[in-house]
PDB file of N, CA and C in Angstrom:
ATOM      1  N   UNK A   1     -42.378 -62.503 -12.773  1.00  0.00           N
ATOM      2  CA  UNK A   1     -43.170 -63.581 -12.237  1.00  0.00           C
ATOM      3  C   UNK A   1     -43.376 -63.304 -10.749  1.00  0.00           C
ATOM      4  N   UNK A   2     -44.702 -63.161 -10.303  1.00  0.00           N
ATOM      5  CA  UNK A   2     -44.863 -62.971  -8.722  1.00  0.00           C
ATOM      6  C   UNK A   2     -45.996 -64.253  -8.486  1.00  0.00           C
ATOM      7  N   UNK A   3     -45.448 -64.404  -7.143  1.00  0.00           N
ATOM      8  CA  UNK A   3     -45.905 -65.400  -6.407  1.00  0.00           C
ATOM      9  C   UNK A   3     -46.601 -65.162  -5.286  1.00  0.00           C
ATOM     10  N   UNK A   4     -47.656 -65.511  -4.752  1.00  0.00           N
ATOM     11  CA  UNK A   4     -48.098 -65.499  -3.465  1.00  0.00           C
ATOM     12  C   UNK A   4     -47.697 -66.308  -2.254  1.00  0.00           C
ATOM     13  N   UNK A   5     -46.821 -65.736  -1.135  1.00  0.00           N
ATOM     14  CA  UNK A   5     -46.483 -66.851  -0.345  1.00  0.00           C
ATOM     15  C   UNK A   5     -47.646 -66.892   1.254  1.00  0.00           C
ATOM     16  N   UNK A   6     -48.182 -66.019   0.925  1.00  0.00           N
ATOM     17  CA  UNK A   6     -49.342 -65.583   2.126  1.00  0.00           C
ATOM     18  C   UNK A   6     -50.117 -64.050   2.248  1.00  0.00           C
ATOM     19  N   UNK A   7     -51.493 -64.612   2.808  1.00  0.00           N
ATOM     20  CA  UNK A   7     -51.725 -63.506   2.657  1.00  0.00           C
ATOM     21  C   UNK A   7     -52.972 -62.845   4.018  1.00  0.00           C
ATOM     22  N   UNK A   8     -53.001 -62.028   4.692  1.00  0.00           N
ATOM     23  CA  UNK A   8     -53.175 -61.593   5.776  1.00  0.00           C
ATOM     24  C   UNK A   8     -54.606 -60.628   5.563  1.00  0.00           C
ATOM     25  N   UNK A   9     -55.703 -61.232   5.372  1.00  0.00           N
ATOM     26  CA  UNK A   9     -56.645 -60.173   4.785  1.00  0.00           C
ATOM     27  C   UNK A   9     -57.572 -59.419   5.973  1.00  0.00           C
ATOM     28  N   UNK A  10     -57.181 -60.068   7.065  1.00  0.00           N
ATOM     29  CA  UNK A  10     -57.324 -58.643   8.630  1.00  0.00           C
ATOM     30  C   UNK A  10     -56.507 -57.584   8.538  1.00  0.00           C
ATOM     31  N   UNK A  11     -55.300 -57.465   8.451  1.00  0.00           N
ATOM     32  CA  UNK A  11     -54.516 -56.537   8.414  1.00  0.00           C
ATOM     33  C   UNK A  11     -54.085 -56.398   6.707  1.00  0.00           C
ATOM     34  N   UNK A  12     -54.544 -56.855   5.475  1.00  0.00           N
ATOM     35  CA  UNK A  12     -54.595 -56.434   4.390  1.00  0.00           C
ATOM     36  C   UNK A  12     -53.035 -56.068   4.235  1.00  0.00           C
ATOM     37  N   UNK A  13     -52.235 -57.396   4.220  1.00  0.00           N
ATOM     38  CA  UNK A  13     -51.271 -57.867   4.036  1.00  0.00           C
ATOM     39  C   UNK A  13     -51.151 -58.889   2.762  1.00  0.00           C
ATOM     40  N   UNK A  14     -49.701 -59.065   2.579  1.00  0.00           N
ATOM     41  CA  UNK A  14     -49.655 -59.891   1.810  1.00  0.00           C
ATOM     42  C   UNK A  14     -47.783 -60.393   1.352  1.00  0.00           C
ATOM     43  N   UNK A  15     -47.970 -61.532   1.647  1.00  0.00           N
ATOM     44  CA  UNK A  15     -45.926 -61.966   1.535  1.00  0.00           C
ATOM     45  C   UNK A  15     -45.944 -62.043  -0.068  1.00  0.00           C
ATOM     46  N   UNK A  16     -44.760 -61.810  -0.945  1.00  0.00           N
ATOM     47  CA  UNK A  16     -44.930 -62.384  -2.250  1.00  0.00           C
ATOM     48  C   UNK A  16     -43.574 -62.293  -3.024  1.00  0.00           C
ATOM     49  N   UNK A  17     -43.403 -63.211  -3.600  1.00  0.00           N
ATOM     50  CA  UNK A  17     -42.133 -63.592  -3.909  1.00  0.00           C
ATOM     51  C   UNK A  17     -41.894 -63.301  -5.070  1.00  0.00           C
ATOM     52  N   UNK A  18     -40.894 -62.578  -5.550  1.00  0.00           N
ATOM     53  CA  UNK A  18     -40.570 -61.839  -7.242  1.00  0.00           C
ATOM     54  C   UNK A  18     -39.661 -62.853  -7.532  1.00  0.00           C
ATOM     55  N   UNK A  19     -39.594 -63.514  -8.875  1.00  0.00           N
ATOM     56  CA  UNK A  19     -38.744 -63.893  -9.799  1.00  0.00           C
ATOM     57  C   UNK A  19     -38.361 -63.084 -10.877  1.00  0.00           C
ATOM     58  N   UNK A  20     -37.080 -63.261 -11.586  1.00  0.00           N
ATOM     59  CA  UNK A  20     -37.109 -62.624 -12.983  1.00  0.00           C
ATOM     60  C   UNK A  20     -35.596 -63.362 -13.629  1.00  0.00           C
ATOM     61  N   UNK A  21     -35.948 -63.503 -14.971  1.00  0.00           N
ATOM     62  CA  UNK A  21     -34.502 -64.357 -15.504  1.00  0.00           C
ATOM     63  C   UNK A  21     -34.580 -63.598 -16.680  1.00  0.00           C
ATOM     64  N   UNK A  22     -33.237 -63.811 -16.420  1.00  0.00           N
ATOM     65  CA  UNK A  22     -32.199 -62.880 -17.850  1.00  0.00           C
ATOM     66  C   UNK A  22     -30.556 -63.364 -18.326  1.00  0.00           C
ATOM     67  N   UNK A  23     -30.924 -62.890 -19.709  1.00  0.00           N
ATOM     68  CA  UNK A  23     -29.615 -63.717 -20.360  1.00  0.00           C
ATOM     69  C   UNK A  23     -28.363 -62.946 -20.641  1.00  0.00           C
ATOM     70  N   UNK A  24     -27.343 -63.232 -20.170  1.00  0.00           N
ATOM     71  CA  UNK A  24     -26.573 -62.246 -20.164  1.00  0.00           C
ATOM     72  C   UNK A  24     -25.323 -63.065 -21.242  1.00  0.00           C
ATOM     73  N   UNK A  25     -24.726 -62.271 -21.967  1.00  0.00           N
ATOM     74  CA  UNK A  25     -23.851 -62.332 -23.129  1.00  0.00           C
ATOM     75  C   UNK A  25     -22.871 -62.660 -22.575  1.00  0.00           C
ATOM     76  N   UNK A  26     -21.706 -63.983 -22.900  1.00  0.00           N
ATOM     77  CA  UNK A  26     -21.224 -64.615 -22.441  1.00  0.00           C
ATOM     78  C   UNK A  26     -19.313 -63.771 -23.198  1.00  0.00           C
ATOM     79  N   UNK A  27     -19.658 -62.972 -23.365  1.00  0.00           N
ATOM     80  CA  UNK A  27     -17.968 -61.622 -23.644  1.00  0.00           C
ATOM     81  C   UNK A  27     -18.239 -60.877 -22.518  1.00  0.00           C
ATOM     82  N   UNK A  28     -16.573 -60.543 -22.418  1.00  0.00           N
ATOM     83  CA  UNK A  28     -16.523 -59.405 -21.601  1.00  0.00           C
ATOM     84  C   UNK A  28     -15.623 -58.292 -22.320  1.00  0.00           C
ATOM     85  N   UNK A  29     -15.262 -57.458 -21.411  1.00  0.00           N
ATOM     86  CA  UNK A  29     -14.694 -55.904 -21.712  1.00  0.00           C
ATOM     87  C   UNK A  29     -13.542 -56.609 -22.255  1.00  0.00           C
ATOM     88  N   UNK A  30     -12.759 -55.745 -23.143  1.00  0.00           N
ATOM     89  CA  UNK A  30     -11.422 -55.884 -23.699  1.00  0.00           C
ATOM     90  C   UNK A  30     -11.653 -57.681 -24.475  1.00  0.00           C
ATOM     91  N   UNK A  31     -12.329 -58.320 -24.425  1.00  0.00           N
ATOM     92  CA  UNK A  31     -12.139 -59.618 -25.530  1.00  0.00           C
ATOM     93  C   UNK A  31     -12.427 -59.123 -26.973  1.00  0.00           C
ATOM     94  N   UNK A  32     -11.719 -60.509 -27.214  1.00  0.00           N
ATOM     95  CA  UNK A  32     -11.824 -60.381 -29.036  1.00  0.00           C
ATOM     96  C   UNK A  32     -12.412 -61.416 -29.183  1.00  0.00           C
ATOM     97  N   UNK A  33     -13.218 -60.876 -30.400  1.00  0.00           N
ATOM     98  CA  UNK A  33     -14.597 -61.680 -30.770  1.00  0.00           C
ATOM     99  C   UNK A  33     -14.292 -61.771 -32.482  1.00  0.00           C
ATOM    100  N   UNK A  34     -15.000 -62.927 -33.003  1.00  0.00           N
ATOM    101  CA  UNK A  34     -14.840 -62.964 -34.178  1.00  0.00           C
ATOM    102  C   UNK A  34     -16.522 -63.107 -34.762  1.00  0.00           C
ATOM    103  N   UNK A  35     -17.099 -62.033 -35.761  1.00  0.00           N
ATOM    104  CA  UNK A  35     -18.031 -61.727 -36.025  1.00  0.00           C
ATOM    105  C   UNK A  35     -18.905 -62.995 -36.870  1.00  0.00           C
ATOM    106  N   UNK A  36     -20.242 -62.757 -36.602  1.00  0.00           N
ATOM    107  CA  UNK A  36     -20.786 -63.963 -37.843  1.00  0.00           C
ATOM    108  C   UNK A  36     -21.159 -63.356 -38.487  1.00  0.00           C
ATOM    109  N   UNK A  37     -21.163 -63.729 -39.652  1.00  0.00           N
ATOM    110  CA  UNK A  37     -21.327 -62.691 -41.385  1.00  0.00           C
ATOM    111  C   UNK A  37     -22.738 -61.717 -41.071  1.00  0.00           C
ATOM    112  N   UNK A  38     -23.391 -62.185 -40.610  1.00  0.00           N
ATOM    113  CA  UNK A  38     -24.789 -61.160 -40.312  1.00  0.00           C
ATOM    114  C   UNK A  38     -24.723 -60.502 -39.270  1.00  0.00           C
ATOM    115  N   UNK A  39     -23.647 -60.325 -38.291  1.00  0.00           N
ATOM    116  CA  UNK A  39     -23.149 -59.748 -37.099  1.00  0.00           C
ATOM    117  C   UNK A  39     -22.645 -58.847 -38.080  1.00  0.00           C
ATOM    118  N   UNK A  40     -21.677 -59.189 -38.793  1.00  0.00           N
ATOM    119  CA  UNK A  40     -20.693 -58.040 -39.318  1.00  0.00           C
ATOM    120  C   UNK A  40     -21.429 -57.014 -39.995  1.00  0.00           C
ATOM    121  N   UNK A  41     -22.792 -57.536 -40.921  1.00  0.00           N
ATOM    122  CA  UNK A  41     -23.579 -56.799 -42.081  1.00  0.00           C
ATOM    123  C   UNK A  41     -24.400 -55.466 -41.076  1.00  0.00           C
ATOM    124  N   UNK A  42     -24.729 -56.525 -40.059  1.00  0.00           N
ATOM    125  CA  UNK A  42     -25.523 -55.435 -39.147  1.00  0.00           C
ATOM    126  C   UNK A  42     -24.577 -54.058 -38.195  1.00  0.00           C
ATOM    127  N   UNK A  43     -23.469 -54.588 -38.359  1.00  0.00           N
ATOM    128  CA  UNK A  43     -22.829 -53.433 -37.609  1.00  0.00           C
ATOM    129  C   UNK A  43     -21.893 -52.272 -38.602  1.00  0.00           C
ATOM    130  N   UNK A  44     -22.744 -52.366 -39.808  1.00  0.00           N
ATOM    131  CA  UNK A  44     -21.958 -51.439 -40.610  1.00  0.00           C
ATOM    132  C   UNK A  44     -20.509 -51.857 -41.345  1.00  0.00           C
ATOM    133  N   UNK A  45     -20.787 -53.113 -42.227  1.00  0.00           N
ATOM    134  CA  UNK A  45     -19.181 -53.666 -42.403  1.00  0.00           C
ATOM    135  C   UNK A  45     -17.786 -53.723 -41.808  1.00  0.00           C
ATOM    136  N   UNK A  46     -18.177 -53.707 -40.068  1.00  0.00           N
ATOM    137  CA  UNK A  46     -16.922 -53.702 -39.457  1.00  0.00           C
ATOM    138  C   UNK A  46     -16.290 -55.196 -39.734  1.00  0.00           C
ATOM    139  N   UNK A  47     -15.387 -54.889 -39.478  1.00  0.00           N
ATOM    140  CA  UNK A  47     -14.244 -56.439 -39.685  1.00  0.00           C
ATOM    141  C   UNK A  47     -14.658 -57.604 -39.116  1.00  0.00           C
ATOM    142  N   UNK A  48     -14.420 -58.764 -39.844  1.00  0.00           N
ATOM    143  CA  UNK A  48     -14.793 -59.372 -38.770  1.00  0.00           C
ATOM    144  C   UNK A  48     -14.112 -59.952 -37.489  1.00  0.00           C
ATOM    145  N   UNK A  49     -12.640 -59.417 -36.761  1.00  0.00           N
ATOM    146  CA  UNK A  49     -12.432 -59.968 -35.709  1.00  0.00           C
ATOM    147  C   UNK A  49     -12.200 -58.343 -35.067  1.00  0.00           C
ATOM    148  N   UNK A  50     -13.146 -58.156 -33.967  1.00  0.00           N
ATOM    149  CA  UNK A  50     -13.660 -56.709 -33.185  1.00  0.00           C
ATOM    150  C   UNK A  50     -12.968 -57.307 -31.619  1.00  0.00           C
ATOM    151  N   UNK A  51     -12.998 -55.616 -31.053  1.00  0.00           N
ATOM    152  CA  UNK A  51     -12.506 -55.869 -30.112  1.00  0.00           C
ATOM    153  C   UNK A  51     -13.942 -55.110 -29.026  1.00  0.00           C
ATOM    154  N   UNK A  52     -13.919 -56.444 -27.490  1.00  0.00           N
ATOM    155  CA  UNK A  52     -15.177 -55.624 -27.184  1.00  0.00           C
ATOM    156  C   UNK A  52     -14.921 -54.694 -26.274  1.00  0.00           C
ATOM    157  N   UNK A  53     -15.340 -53.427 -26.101  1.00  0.00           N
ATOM    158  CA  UNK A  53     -14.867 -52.436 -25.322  1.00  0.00           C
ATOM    159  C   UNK A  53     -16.124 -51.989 -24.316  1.00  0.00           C
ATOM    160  N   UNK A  54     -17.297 -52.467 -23.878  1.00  0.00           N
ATOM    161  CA  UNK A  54     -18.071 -52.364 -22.951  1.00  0.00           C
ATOM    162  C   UNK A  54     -19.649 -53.230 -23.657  1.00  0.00           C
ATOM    163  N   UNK A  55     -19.842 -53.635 -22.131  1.00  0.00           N
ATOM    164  CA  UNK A  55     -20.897 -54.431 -22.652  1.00  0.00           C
ATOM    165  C   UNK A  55     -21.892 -54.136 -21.482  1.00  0.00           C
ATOM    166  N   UNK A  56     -23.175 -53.078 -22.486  1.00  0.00           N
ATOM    167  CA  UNK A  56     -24.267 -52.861 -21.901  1.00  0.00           C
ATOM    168  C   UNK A  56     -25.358 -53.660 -22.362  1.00  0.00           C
ATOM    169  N   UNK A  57     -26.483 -52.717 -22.214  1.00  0.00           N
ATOM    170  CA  UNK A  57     -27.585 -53.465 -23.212  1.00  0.00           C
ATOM    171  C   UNK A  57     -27.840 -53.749 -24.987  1.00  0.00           C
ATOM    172  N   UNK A  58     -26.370 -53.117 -25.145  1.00  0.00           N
ATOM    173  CA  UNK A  58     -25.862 -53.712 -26.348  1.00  0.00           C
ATOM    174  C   UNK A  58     -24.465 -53.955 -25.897  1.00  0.00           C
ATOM    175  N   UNK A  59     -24.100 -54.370 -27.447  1.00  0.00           N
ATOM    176  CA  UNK A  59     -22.606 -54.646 -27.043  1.00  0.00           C
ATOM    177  C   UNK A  59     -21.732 -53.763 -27.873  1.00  0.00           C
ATOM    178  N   UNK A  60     -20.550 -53.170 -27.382  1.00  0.00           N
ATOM    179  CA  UNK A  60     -20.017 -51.735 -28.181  1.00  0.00           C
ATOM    180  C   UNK A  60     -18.499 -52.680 -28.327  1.00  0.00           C
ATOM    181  N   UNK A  61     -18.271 -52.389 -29.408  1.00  0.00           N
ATOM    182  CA  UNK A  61     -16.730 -52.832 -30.841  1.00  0.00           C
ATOM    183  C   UNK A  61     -16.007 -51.919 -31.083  1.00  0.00           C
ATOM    184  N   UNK A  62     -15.063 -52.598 -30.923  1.00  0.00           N
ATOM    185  CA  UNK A  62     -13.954 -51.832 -31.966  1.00  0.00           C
ATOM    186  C   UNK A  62     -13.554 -52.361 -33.242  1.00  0.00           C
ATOM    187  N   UNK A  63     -13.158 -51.810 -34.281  1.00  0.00           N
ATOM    188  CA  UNK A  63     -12.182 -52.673 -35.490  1.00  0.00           C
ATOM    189  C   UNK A  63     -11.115 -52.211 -35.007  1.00  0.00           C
ATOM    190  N   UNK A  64     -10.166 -52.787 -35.088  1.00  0.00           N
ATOM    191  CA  UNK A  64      -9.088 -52.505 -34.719  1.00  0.00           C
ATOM    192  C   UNK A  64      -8.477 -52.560 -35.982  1.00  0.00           C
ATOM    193  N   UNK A  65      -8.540 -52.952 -37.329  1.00  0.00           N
ATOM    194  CA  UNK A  65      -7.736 -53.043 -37.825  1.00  0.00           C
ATOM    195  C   UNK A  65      -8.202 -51.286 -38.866  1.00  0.00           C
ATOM    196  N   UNK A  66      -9.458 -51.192 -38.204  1.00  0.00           N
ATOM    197  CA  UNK A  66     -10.049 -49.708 -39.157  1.00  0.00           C
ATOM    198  C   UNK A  66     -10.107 -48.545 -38.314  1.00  0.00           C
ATOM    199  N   UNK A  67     -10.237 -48.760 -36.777  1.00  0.00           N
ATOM    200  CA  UNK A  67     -10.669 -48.165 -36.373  1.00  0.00           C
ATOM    201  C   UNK A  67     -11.602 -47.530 -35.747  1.00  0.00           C
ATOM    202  N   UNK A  68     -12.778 -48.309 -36.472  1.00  0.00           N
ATOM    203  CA  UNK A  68     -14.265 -47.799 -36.449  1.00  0.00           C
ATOM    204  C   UNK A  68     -14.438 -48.109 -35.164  1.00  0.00           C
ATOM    205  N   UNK A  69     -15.643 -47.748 -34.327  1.00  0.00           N
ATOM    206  CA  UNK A  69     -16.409 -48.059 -32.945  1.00  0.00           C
ATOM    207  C   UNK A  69     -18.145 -48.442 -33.760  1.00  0.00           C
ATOM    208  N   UNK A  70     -18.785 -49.606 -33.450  1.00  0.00           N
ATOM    209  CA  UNK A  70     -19.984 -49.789 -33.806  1.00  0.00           C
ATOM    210  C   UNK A  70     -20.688 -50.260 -32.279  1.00  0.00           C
ATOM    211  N   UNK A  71     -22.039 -50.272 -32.168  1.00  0.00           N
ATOM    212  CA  UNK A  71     -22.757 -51.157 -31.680  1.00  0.00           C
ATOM    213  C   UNK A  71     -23.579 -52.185 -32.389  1.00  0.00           C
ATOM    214  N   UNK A  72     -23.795 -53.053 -31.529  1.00  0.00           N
ATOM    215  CA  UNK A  72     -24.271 -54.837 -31.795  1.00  0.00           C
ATOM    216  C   UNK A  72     -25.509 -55.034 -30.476  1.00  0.00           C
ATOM    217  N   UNK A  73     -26.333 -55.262 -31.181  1.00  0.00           N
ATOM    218  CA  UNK A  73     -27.852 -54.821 -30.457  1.00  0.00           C
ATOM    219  C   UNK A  73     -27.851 -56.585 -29.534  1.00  0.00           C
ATOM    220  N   UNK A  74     -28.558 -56.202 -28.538  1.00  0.00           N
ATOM    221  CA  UNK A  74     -28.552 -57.922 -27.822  1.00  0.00           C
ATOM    222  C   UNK A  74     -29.540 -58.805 -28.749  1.00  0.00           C
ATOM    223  N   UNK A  75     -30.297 -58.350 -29.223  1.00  0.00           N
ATOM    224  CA  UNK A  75     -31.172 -58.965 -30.170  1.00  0.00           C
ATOM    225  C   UNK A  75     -30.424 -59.930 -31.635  1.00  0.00           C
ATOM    226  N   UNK A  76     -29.379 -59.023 -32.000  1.00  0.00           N
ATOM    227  CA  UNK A  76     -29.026 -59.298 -33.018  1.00  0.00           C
ATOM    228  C   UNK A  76     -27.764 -60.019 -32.930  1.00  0.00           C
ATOM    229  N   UNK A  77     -26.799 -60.145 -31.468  1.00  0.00           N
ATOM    230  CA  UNK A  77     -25.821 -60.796 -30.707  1.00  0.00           C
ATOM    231  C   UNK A  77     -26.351 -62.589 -30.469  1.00  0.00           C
ATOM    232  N   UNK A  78     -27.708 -62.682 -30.287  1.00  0.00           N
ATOM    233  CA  UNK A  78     -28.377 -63.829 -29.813  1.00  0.00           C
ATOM    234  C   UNK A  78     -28.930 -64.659 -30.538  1.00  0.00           C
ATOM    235  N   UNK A  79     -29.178 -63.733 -31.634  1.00  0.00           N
ATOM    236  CA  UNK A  79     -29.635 -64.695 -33.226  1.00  0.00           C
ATOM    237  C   UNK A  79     -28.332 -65.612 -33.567  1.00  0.00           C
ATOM    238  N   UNK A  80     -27.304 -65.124 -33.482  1.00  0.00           N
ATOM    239  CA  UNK A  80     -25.851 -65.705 -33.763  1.00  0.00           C
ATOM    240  C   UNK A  80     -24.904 -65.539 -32.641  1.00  0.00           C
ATOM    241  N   UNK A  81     -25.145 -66.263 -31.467  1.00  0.00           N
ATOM    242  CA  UNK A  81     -24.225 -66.135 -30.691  1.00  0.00           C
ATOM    243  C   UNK A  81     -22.788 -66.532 -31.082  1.00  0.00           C
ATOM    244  N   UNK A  82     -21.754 -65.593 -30.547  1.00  0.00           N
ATOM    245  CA  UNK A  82     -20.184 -66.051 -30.421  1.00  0.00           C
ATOM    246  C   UNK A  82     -19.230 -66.266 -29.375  1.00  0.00           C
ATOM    247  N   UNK A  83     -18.708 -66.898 -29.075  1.00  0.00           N
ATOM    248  CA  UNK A  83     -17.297 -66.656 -27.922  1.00  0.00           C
ATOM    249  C   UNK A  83     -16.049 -65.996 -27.984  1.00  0.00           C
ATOM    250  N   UNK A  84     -16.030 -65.520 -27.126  1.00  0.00           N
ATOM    251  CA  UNK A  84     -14.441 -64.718 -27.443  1.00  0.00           C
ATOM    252  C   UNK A  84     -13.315 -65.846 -27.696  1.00  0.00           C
ATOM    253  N   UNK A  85     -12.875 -64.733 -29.031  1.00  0.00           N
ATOM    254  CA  UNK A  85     -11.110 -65.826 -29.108  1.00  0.00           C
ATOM    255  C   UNK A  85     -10.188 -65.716 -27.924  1.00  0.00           C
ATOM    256  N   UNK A  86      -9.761 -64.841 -27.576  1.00  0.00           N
ATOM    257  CA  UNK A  86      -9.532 -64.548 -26.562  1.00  0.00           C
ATOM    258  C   UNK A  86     -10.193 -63.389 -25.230  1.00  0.00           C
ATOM    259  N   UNK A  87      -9.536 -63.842 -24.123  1.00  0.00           N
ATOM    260  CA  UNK A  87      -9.676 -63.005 -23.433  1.00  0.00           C
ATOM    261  C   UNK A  87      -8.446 -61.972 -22.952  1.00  0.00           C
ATOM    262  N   UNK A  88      -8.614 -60.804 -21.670  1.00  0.00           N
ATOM    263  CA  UNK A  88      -7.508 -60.061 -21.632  1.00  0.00           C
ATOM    264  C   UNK A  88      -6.597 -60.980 -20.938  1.00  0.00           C
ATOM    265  N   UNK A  89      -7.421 -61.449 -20.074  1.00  0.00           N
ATOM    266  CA  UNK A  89      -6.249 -62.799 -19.333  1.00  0.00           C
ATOM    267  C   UNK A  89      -5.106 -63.581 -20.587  1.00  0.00           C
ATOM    268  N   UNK A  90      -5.913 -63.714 -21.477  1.00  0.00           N
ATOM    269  CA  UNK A  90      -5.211 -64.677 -22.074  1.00  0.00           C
ATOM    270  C   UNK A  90      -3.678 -63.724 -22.753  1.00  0.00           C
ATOM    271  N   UNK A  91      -4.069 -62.684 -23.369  1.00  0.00           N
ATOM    272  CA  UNK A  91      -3.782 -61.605 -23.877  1.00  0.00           C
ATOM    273  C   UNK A  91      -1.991 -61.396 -23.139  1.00  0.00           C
ATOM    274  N   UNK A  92      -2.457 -61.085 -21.794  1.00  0.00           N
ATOM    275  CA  UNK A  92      -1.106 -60.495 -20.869  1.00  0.00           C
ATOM    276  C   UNK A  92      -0.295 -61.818 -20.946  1.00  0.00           C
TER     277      UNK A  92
END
């Protein structure tokens, strides 16, 4: 979103103000998350309580109880949002 805040057309100028909004996934690194059934289907039958191990423009899992490492697309995180059961704070 740009804005015009002035504009200087002798010297072919111009002030202008950028907006931009974005949604950012409410887990962090090292939480445990508990999957929603179409979370789980989409990430390759991982378990459903994952552990999160970095969160880019997707979000990257662990099973811990399998092993596996999957990714979880932001698209498909937002259709079914979740909260962590815990966090590492809580954890120590």
């Amino acid at each position: 979103n740009t804005r015009v805040l002035s504009e200087d057309f002798k010297n072919n100028e111009a002030t202008l103000k950028h907006a931009f909004s974005l949604e950012v996934a409410p887990v962090c690194k090292y939480d445990l998350l508990c999957l929603h059934p179409r979370q789980h289907a989409a990430c390759g039958a991982l378990g459903p309580v994952v552990l999160v191990t970095s969160v880019t423009a997707s979000i990257h899992l662990l099973d811990i109880a399998r092993m596996r490492v999957a990714d979880l697309k932001s698209e498909t995180f937002f259709h079914n949002p979740r909260y962590s059961i815990m966090t590492l704070s809580q954890a120590v």
